[in-house]
N, C-alpha and C. Protein backbone atom coordinates (compact mmCIF):
# COMPACT_ATOMS: atom_id res chain seq x y z
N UNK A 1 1.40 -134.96 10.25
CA UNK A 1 1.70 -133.81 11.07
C UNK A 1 2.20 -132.68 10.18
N UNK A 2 1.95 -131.20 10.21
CA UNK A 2 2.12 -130.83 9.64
C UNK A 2 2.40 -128.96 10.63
N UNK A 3 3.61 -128.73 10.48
CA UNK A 3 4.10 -126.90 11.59
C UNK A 3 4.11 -125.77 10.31
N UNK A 4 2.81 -125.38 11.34
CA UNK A 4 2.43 -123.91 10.75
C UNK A 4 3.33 -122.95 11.29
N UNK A 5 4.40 -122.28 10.11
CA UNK A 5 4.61 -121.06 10.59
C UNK A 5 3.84 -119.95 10.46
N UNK A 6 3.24 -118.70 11.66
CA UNK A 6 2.18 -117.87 11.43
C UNK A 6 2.25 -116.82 10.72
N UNK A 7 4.01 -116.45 10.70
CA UNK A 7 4.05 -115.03 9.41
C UNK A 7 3.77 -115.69 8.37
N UNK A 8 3.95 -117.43 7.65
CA UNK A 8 4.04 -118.00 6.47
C UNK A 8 2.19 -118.21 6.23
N UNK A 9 1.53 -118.51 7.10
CA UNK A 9 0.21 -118.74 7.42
C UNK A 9 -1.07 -117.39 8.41
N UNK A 10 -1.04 -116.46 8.18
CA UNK A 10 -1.82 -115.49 9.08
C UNK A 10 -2.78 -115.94 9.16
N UNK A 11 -3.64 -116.69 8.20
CA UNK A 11 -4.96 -116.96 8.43
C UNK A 11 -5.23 -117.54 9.41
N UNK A 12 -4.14 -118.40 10.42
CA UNK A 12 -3.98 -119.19 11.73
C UNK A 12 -4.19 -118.00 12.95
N UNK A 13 -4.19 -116.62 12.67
CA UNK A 13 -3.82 -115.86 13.83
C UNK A 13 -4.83 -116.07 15.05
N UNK A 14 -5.70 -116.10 14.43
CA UNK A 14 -6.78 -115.92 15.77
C UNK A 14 -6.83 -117.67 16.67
N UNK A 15 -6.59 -118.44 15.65
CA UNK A 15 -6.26 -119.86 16.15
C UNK A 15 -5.33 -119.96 17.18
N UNK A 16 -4.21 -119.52 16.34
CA UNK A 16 -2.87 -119.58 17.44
C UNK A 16 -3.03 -118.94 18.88
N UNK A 17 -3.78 -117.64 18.43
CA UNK A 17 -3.60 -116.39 19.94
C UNK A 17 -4.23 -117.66 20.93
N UNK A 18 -5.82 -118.35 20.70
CA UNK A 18 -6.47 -119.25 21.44
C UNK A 18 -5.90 -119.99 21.96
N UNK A 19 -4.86 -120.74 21.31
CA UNK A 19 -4.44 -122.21 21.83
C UNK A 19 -2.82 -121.94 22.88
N UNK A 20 -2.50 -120.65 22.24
CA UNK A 20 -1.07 -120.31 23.23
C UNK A 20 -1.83 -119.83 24.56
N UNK A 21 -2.76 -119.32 24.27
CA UNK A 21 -3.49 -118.49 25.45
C UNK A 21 -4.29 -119.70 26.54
N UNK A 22 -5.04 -120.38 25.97
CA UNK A 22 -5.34 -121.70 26.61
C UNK A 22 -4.46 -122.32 27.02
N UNK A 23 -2.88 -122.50 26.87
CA UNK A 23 -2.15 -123.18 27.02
C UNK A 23 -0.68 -122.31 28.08
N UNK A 24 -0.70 -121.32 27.97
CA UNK A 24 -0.28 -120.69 28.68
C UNK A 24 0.05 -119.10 29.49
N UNK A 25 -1.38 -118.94 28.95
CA UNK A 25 -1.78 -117.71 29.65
C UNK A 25 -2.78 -117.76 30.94
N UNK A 26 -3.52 -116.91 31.01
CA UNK A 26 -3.93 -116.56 32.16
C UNK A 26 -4.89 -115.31 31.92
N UNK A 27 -5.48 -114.80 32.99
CA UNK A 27 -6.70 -113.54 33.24
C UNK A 27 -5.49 -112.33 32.95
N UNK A 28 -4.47 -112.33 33.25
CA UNK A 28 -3.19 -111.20 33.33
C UNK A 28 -2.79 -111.14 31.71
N UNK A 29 -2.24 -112.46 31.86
CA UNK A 29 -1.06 -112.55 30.63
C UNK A 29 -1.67 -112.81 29.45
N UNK A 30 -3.24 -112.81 29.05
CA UNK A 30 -3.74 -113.53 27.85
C UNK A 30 -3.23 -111.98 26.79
N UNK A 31 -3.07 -110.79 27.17
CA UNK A 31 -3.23 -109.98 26.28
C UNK A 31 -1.80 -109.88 25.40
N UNK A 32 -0.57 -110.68 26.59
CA UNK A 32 0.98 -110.56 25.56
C UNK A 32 0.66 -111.57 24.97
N UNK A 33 -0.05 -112.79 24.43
CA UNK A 33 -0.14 -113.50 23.71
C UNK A 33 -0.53 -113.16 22.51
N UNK A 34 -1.72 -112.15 22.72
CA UNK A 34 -2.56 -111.66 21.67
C UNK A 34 -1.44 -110.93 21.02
N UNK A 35 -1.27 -109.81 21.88
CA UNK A 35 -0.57 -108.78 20.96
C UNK A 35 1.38 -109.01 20.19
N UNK A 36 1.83 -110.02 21.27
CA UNK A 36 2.92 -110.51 20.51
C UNK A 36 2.53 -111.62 19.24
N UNK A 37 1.88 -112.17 18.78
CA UNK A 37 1.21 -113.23 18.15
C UNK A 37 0.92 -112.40 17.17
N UNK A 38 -0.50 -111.07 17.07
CA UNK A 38 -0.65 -110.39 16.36
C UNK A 38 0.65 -109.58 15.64
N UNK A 39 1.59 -108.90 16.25
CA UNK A 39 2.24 -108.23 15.99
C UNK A 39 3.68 -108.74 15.13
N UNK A 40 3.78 -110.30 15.40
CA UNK A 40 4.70 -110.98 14.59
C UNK A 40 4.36 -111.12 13.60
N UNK A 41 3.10 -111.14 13.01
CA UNK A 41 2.96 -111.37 11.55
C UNK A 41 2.86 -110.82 11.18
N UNK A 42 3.56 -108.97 10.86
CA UNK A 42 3.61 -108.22 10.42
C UNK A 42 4.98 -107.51 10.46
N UNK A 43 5.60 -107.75 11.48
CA UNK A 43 7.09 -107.74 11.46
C UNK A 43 7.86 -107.42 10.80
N UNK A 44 8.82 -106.37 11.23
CA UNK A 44 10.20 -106.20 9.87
C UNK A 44 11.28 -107.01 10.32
N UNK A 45 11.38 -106.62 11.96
CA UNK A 45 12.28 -107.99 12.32
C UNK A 45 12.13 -109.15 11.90
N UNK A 46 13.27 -109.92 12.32
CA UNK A 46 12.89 -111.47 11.65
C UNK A 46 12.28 -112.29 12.87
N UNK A 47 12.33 -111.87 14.24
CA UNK A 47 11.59 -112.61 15.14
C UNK A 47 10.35 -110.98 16.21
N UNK A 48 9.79 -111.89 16.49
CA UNK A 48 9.42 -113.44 16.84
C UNK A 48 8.69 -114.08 15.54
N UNK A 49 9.09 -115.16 16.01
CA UNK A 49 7.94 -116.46 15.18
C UNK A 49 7.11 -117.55 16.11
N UNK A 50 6.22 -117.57 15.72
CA UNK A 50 5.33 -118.36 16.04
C UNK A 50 4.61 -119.64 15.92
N UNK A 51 4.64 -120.45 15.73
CA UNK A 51 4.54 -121.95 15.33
C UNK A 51 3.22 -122.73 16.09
N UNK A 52 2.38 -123.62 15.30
CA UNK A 52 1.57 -124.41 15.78
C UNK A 52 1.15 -126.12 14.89
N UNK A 53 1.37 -126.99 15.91
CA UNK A 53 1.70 -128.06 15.61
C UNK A 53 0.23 -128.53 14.75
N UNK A 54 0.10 -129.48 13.60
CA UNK A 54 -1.60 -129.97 12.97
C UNK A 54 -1.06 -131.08 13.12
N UNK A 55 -2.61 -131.79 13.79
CA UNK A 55 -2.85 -133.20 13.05
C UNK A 55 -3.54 -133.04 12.09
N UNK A 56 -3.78 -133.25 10.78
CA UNK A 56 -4.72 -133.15 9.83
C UNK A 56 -4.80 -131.41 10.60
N UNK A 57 -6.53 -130.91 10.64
CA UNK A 57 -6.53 -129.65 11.04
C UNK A 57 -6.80 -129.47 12.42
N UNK A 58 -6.48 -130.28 13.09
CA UNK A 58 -6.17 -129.97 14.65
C UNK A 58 -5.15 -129.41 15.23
N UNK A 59 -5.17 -128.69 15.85
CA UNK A 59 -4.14 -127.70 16.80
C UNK A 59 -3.54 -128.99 18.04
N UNK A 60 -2.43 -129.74 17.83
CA UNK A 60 -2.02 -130.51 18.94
C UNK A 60 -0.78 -130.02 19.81
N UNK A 61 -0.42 -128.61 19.34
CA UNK A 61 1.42 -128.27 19.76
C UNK A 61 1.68 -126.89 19.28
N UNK A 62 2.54 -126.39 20.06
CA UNK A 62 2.64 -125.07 20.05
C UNK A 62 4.20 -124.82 20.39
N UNK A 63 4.78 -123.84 19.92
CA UNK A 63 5.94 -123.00 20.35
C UNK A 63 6.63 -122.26 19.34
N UNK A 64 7.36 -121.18 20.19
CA UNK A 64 7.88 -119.88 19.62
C UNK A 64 9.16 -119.62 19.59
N UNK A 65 9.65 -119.15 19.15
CA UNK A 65 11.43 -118.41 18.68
C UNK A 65 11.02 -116.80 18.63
N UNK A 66 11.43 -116.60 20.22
CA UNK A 66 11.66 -115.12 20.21
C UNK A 66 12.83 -114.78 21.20
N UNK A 67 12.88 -113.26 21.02
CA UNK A 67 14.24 -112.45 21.71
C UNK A 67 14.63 -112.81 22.95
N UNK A 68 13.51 -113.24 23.81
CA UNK A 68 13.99 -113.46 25.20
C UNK A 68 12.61 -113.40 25.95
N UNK A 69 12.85 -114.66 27.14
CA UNK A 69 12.14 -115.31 27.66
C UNK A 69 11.43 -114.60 29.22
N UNK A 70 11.27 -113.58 29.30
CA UNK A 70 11.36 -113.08 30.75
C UNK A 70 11.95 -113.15 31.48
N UNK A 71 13.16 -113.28 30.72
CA UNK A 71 14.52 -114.00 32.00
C UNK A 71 15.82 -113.00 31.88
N UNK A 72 16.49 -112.75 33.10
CA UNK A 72 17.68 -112.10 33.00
C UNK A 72 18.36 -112.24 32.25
N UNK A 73 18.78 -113.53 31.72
CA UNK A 73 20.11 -113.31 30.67
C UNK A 73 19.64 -112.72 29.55
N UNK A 74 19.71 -111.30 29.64
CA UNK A 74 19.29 -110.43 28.15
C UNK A 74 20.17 -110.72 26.85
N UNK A 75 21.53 -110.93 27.12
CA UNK A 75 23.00 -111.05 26.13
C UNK A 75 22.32 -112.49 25.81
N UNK A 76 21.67 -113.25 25.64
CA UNK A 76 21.58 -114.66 25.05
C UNK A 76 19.79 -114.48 24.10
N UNK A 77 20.36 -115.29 23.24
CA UNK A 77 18.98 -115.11 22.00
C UNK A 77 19.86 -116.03 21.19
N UNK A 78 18.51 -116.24 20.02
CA UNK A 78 17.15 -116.52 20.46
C UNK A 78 17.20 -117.30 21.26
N UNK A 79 15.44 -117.68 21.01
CA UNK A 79 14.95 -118.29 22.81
C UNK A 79 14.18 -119.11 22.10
N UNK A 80 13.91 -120.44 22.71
CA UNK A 80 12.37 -121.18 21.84
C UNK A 80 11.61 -121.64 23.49
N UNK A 81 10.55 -120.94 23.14
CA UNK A 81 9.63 -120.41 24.50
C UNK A 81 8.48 -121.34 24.07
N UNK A 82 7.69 -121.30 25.36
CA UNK A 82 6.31 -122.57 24.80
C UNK A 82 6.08 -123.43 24.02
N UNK A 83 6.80 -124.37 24.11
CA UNK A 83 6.94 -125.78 23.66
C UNK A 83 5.40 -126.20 24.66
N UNK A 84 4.55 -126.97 23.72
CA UNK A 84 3.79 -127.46 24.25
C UNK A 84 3.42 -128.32 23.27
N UNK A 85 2.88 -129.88 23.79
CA UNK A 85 2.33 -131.24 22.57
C UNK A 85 1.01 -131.13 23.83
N UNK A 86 0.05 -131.88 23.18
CA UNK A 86 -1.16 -132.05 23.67
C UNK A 86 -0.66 -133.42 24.61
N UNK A 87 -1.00 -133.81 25.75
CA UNK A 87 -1.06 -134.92 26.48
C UNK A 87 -1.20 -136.03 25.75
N UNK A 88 -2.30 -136.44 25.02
CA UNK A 88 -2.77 -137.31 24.31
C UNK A 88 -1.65 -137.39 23.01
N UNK A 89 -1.08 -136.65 22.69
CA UNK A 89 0.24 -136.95 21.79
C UNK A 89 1.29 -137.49 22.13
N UNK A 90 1.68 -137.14 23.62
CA UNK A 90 3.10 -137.25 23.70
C UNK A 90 3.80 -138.46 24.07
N UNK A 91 4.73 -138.70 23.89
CA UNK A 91 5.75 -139.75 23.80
C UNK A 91 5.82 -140.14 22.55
N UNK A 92 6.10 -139.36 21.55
CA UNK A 92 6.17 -139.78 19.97
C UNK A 92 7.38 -138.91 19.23
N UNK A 93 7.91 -138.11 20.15
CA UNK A 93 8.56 -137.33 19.80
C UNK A 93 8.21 -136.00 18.85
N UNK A 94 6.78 -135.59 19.06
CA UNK A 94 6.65 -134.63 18.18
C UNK A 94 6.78 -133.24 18.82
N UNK A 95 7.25 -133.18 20.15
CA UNK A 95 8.19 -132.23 20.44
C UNK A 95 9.43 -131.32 19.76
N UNK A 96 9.88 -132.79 19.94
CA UNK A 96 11.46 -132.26 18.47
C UNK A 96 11.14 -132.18 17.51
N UNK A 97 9.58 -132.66 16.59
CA UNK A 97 9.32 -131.73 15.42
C UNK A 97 9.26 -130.17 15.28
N UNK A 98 8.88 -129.94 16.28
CA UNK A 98 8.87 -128.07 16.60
C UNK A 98 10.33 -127.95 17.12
N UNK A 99 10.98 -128.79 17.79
CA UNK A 99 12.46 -128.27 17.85
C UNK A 99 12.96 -127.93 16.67
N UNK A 100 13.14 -129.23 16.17
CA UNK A 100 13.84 -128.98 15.26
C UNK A 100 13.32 -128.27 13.89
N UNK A 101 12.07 -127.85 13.52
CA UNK A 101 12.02 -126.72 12.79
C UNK A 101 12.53 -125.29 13.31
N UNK A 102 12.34 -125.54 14.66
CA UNK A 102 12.88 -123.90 15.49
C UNK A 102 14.47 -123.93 15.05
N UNK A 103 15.13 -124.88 15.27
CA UNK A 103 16.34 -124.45 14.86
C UNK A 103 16.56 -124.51 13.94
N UNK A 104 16.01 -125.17 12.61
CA UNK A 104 16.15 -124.96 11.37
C UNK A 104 16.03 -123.47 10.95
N UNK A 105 14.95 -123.28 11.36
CA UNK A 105 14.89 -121.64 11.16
C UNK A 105 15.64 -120.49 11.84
N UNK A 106 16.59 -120.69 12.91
CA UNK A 106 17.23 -120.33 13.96
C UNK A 106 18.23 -120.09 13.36
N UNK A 107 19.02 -121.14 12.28
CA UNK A 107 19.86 -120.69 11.49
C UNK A 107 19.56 -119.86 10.16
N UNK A 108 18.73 -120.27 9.52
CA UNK A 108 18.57 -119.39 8.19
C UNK A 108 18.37 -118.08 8.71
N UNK A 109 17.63 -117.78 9.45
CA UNK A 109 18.02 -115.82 9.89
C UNK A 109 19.41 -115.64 10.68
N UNK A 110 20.43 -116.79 10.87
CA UNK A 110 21.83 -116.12 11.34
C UNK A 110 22.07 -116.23 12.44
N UNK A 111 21.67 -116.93 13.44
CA UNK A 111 21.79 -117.49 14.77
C UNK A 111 22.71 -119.20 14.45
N UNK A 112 23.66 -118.73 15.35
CA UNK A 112 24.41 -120.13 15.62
C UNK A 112 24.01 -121.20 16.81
N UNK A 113 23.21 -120.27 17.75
CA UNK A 113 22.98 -120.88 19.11
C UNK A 113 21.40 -120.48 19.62
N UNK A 114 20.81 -121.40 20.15
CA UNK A 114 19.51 -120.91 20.63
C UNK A 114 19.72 -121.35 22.00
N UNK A 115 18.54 -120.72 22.77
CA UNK A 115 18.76 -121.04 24.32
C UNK A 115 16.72 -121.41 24.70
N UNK A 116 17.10 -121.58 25.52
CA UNK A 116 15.35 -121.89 26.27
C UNK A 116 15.92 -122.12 27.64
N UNK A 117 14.64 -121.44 28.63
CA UNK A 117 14.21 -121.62 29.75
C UNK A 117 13.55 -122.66 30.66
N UNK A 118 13.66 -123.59 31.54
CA UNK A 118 12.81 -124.08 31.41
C UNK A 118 13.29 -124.91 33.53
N UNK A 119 12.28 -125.84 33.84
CA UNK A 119 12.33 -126.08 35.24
C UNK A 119 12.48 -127.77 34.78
N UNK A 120 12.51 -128.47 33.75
CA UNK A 120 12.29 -129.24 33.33
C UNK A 120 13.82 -130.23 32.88
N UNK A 121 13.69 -131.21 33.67
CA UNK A 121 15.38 -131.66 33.59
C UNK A 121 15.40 -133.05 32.96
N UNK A 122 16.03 -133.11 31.95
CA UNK A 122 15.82 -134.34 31.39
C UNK A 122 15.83 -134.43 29.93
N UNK A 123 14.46 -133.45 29.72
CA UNK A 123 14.00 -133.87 28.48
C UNK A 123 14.19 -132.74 27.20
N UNK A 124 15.06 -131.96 27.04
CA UNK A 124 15.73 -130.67 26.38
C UNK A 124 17.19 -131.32 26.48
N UNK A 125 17.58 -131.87 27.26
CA UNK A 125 18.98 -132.66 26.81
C UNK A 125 18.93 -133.63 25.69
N UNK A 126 17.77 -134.50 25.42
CA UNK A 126 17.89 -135.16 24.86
C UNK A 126 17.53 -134.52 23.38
N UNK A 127 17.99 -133.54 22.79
CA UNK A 127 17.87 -132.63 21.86
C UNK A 127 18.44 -131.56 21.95
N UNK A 128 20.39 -131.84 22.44
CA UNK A 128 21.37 -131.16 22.28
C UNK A 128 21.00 -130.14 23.20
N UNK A 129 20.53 -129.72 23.87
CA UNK A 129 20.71 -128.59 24.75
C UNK A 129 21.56 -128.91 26.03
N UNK A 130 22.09 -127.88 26.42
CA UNK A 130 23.15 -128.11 27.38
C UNK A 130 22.73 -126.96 28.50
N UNK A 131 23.08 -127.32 29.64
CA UNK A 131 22.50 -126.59 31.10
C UNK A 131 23.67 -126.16 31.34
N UNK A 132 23.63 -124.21 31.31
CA UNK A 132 24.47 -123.31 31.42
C UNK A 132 24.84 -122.16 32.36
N UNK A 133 23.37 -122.14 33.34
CA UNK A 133 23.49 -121.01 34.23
C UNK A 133 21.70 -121.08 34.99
N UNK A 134 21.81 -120.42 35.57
CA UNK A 134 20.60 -120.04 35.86
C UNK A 134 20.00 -118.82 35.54
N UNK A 135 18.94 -118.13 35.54
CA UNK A 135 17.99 -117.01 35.10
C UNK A 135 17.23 -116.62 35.77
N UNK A 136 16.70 -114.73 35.86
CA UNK A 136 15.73 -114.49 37.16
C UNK A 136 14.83 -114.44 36.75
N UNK A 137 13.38 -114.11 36.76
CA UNK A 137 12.32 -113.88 36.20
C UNK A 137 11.74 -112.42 36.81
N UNK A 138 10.75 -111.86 36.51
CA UNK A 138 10.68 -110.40 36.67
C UNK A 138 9.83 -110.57 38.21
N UNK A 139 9.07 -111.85 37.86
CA UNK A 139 8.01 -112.52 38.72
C UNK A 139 8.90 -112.96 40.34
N UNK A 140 10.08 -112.81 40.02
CA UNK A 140 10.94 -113.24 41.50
C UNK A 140 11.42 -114.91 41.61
N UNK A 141 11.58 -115.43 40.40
CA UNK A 141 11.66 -116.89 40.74
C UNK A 141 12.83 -117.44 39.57
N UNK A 142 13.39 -117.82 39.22
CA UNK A 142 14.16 -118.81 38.58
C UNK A 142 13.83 -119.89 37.79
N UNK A 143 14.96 -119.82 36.57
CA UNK A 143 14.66 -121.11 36.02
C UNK A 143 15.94 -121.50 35.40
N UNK A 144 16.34 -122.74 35.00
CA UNK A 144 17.36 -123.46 34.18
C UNK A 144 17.53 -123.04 32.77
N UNK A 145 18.64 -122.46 32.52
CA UNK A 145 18.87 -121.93 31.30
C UNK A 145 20.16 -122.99 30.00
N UNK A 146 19.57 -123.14 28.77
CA UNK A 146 19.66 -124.07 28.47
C UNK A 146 20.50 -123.45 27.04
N UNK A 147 21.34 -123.96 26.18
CA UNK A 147 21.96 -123.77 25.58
C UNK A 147 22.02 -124.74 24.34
N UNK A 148 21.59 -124.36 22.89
CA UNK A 148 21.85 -125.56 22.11
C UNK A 148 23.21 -124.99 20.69
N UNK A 149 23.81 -125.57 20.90
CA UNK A 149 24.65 -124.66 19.63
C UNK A 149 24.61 -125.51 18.22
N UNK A 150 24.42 -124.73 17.32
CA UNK A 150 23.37 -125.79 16.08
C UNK A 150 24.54 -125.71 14.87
């Protein structure tokens, strides 16, 4: 297994935009994929970042460390947004391989704490995150806001 970071790797760009976009976009939303994806690997800020999981050279996993999640709590950052393992991977824990590079890197740019969004109860605890509040979405709906302090 092997996590591509995409500012460390650009030649992945058009890969990545595909597989975040297949994976969690839509006819609406495929174009913030593109253009946040594109636009991170050129960056003066230090986020967003972008990440994609290899088997050998297969795309099996995906997720990001950026400013904030479409969610009200603006005062909380970073965020690690689209966590995704392929079906056929999971239960191996290569989830927390992209965790835990996200927070590896979470600290070297100067973050003590990361947060994520998510409807999903269970399985973000078991990788130090802690359930802190709730969050609105712009979309009108809610989600569980999660807290890891590293």
């Amino acid at each position: 297994m092997n996590i591509i970071n995409l500012r460390e790797n650009p030649n992945f760009e058009k890969n990545a935009i595909q597989y975040f976009q297949s994976k969690w976009g839509n006819e609406k939303t495929n174009i913030i994929y593109q253009d946040c994806i594109s636009r991170s690997i050129t960056a003066e800020n230090p986020l967003p970042i972008w990440y994609l999981l290899l088997d050998n050279a297969e795309i099996i996993g995906c997720a990001g460390l950026i400013t904030n999640d479409f969610i009200s709590c603006g005062d909380l950052y970073p965020w690690l947004c689209a966590l995704y393992i392929e079906e056929f991977y999971r239960g191996h824990e290569l989830g927390n391989l992209l965790i835990s590079k996200i927070k590896e890197d979470t600290l070297k740019i100067g973050f003590s704490k990361l947060y994520l969004c998510t409807d999903h109860i269970g399985y973000y605890e078991k990788y130090d995150f802690k359930y802190i509040t709730d969050g609105y979405h712009p979309w009108g709906e809610s989600s569980r806001v999660y807290e890891c302090v590293l």
